[in-house]
PDB file of N, CA and C in Angstrom:
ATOM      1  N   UNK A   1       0.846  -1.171   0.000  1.00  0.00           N
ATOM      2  CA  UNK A   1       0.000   0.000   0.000  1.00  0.00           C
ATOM      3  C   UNK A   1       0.895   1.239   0.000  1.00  0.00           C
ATOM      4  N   UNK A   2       0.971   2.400  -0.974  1.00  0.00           N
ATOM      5  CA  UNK A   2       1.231   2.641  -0.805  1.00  0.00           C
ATOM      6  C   UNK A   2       1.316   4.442   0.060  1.00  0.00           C
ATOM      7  N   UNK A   3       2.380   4.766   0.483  1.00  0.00           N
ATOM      8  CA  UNK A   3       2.121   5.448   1.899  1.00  0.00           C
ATOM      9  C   UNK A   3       1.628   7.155   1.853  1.00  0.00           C
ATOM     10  N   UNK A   4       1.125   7.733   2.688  1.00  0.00           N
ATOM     11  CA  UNK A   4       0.345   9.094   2.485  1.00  0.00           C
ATOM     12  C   UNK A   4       1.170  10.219   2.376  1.00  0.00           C
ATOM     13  N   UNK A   5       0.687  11.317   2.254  1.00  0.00           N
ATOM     14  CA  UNK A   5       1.874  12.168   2.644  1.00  0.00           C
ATOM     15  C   UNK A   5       2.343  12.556   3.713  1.00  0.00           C
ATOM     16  N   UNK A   6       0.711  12.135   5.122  1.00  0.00           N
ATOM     17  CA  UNK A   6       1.250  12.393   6.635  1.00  0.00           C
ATOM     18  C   UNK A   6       2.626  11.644   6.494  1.00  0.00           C
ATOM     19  N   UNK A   7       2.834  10.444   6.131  1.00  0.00           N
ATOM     20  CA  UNK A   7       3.499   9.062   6.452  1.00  0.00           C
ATOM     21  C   UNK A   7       4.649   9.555   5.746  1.00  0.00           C
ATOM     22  N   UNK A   8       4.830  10.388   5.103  1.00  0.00           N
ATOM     23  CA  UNK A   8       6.129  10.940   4.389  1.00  0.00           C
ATOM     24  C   UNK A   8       6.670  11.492   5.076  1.00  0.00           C
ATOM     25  N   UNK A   9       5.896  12.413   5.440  1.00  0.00           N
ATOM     26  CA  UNK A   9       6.465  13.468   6.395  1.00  0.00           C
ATOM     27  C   UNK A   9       6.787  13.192   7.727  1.00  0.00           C
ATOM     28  N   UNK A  10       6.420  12.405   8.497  1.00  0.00           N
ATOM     29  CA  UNK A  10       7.219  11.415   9.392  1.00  0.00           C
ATOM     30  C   UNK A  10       8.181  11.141   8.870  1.00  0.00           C
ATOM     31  N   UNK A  11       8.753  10.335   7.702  1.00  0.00           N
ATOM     32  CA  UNK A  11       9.936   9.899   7.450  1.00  0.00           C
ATOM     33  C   UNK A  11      10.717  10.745   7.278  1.00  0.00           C
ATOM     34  N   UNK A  12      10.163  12.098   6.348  1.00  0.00           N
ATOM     35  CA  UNK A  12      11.313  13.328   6.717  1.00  0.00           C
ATOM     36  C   UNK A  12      11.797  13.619   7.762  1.00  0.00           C
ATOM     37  N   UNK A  13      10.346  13.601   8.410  1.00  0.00           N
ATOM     38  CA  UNK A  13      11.049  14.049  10.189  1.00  0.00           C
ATOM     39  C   UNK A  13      12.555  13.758  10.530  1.00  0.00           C
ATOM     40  N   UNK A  14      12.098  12.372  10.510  1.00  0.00           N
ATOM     41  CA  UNK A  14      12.830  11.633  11.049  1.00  0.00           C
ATOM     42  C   UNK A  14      14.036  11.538  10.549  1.00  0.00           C
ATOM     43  N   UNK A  15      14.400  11.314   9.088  1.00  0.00           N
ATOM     44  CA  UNK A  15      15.371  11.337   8.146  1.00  0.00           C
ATOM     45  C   UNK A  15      16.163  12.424   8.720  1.00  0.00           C
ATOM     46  N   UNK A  16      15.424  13.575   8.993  1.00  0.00           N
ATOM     47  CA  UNK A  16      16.300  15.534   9.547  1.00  0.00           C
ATOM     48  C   UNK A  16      16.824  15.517  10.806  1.00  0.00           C
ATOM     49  N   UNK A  17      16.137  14.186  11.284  1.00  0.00           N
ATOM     50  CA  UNK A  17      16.484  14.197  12.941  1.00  0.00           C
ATOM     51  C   UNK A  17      15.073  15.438  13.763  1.00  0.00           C
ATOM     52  N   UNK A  18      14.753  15.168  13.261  1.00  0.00           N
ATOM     53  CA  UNK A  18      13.126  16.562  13.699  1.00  0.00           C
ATOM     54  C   UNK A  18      12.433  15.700  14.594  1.00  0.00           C
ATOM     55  N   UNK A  19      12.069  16.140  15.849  1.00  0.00           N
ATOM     56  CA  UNK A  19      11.570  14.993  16.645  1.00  0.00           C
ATOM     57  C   UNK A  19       9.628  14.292  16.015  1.00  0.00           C
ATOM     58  N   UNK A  20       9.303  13.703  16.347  1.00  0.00           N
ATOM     59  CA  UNK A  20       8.004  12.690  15.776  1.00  0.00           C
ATOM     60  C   UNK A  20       7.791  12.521  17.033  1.00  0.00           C
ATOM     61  N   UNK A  21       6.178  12.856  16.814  1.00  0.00           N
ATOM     62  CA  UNK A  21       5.527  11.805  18.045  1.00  0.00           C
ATOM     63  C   UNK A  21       5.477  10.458  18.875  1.00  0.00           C
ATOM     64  N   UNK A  22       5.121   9.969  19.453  1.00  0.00           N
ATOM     65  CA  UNK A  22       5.201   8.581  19.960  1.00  0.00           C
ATOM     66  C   UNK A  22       4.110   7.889  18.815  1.00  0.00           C
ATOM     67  N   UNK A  23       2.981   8.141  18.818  1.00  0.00           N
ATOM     68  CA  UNK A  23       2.285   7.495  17.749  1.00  0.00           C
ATOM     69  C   UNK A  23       3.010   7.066  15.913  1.00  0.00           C
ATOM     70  N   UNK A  24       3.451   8.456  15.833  1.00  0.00           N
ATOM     71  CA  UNK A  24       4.077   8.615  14.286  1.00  0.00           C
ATOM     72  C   UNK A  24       5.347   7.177  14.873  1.00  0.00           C
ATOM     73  N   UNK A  25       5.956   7.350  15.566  1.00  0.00           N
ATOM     74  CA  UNK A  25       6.962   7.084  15.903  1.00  0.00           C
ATOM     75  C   UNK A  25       7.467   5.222  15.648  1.00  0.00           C
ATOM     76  N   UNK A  26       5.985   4.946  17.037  1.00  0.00           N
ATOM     77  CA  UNK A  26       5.613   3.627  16.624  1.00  0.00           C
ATOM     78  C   UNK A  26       4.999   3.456  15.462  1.00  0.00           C
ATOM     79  N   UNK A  27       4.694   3.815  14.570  1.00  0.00           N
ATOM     80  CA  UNK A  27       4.100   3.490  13.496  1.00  0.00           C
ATOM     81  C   UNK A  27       5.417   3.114  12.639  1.00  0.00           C
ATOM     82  N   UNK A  28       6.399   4.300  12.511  1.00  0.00           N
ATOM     83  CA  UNK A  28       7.338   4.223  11.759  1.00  0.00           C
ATOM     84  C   UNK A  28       8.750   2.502  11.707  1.00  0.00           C
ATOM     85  N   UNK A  29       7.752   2.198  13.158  1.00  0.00           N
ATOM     86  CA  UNK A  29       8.817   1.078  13.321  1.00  0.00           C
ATOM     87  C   UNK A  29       8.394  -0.101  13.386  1.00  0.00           C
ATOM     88  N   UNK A  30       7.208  -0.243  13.879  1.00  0.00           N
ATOM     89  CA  UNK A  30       6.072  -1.152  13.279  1.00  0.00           C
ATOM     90  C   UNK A  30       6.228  -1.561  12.340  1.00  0.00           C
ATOM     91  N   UNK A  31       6.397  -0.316  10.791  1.00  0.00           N
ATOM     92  CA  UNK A  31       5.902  -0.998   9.113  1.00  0.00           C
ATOM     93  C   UNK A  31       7.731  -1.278   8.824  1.00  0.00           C
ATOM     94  N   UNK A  32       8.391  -0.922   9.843  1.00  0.00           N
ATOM     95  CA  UNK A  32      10.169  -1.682   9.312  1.00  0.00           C
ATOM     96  C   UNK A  32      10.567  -0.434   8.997  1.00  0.00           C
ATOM     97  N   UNK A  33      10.022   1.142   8.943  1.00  0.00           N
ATOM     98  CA  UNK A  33      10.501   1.648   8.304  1.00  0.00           C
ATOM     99  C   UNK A  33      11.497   2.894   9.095  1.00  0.00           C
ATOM    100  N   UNK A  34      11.479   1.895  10.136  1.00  0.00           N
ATOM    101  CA  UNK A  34      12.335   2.992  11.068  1.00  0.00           C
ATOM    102  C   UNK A  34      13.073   1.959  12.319  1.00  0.00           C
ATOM    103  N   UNK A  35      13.961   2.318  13.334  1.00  0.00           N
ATOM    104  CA  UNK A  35      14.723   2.031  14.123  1.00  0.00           C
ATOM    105  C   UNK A  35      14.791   2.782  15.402  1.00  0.00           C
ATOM    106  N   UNK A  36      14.102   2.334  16.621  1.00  0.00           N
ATOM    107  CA  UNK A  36      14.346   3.309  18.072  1.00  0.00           C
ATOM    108  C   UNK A  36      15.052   2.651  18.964  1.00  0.00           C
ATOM    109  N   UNK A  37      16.351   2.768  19.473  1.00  0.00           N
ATOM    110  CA  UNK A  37      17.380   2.707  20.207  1.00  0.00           C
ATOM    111  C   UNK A  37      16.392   3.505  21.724  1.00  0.00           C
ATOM    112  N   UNK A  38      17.386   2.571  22.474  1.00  0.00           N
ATOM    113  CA  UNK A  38      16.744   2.269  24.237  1.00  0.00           C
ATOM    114  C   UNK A  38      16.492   4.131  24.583  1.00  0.00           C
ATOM    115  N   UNK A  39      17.931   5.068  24.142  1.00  0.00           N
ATOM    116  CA  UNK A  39      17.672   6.085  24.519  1.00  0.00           C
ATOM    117  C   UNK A  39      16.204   7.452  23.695  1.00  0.00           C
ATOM    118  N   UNK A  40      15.627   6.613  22.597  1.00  0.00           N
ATOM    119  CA  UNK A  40      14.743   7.415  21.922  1.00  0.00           C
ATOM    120  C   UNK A  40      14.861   8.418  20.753  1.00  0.00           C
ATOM    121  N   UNK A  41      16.531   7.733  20.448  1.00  0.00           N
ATOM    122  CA  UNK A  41      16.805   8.239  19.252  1.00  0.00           C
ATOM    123  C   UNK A  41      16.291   7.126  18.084  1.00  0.00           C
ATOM    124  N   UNK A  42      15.915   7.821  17.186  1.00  0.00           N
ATOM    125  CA  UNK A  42      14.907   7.208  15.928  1.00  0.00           C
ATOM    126  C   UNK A  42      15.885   7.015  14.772  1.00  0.00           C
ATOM    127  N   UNK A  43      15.822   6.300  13.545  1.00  0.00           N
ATOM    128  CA  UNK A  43      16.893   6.095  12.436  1.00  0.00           C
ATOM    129  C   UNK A  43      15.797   5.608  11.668  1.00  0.00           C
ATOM    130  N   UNK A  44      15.566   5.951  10.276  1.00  0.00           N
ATOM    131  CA  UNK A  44      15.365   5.260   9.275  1.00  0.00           C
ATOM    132  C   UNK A  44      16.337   3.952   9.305  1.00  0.00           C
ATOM    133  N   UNK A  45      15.048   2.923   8.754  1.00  0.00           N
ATOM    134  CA  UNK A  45      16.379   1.499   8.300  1.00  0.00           C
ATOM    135  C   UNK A  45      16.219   2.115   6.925  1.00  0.00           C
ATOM    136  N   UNK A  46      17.315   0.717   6.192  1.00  0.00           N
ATOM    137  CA  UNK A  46      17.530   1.044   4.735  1.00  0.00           C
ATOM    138  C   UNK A  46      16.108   1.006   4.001  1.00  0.00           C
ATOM    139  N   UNK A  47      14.740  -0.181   3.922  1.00  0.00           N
ATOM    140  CA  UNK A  47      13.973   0.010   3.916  1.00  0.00           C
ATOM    141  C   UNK A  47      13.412   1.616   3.700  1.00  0.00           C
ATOM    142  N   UNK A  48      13.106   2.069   5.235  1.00  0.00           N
ATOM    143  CA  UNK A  48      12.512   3.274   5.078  1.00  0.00           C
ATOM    144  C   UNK A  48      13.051   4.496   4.509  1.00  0.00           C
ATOM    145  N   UNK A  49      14.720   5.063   4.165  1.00  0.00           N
ATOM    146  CA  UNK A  49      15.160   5.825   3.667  1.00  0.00           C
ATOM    147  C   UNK A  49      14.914   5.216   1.850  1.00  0.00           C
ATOM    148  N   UNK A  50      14.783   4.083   1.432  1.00  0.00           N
ATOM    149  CA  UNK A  50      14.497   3.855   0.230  1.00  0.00           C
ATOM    150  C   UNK A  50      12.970   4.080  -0.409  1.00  0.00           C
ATOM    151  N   UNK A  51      12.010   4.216   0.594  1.00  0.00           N
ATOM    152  CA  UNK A  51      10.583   4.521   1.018  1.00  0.00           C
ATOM    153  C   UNK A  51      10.464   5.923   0.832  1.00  0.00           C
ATOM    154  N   UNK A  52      11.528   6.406   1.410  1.00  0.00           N
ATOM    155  CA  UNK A  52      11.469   7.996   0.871  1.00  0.00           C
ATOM    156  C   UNK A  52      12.202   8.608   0.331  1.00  0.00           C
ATOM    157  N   UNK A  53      12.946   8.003  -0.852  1.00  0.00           N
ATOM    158  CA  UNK A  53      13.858   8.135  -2.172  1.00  0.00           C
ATOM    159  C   UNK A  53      12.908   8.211  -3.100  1.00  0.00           C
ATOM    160  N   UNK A  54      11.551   7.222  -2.869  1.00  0.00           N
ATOM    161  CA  UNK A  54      10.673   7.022  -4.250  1.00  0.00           C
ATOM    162  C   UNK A  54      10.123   7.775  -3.924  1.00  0.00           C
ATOM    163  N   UNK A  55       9.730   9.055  -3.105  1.00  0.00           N
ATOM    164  CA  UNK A  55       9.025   9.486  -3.291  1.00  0.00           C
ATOM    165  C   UNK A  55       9.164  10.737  -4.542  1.00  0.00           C
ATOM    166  N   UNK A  56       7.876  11.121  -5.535  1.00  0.00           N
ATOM    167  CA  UNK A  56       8.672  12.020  -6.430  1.00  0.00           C
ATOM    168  C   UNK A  56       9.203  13.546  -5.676  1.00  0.00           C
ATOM    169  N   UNK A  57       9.657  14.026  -6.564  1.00  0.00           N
ATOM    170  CA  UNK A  57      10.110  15.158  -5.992  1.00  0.00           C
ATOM    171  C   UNK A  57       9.075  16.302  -5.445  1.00  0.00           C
ATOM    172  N   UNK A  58       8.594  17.148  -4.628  1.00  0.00           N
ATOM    173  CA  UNK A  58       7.721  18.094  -4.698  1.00  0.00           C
ATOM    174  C   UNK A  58       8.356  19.730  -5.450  1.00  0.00           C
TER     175      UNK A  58
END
């Protein structure tokens, strides 16, 4: 399925290091498309930075 633009923009967030909610957050790591370390720092996996490569350009 593919993902919205809220769901993009989480991954930017995140990609910038911009903090995300707990909801966005778990979501992002839930669908694989993200990584949260014990202290609450967040990482795109390769997955999710390739998730938001396709996206087209705005």
């Amino acid at each position: 399925m593919p993902l919205t633009e809220e769901q993009f923009t989480i991954l930017r967030a995140i990609a910038d290091a911009r903090p995300v909610g707990s909801d966005a957050a778990t979501w992002a790591v839930k669908e694989g498309l993200a990584v949260q370390a014990e202290d609450a720092d967040i990482d795109l996996t390769p997955h999710g930075r390739d998730m938001l490569a396709s996206q087209p350009a705005r």
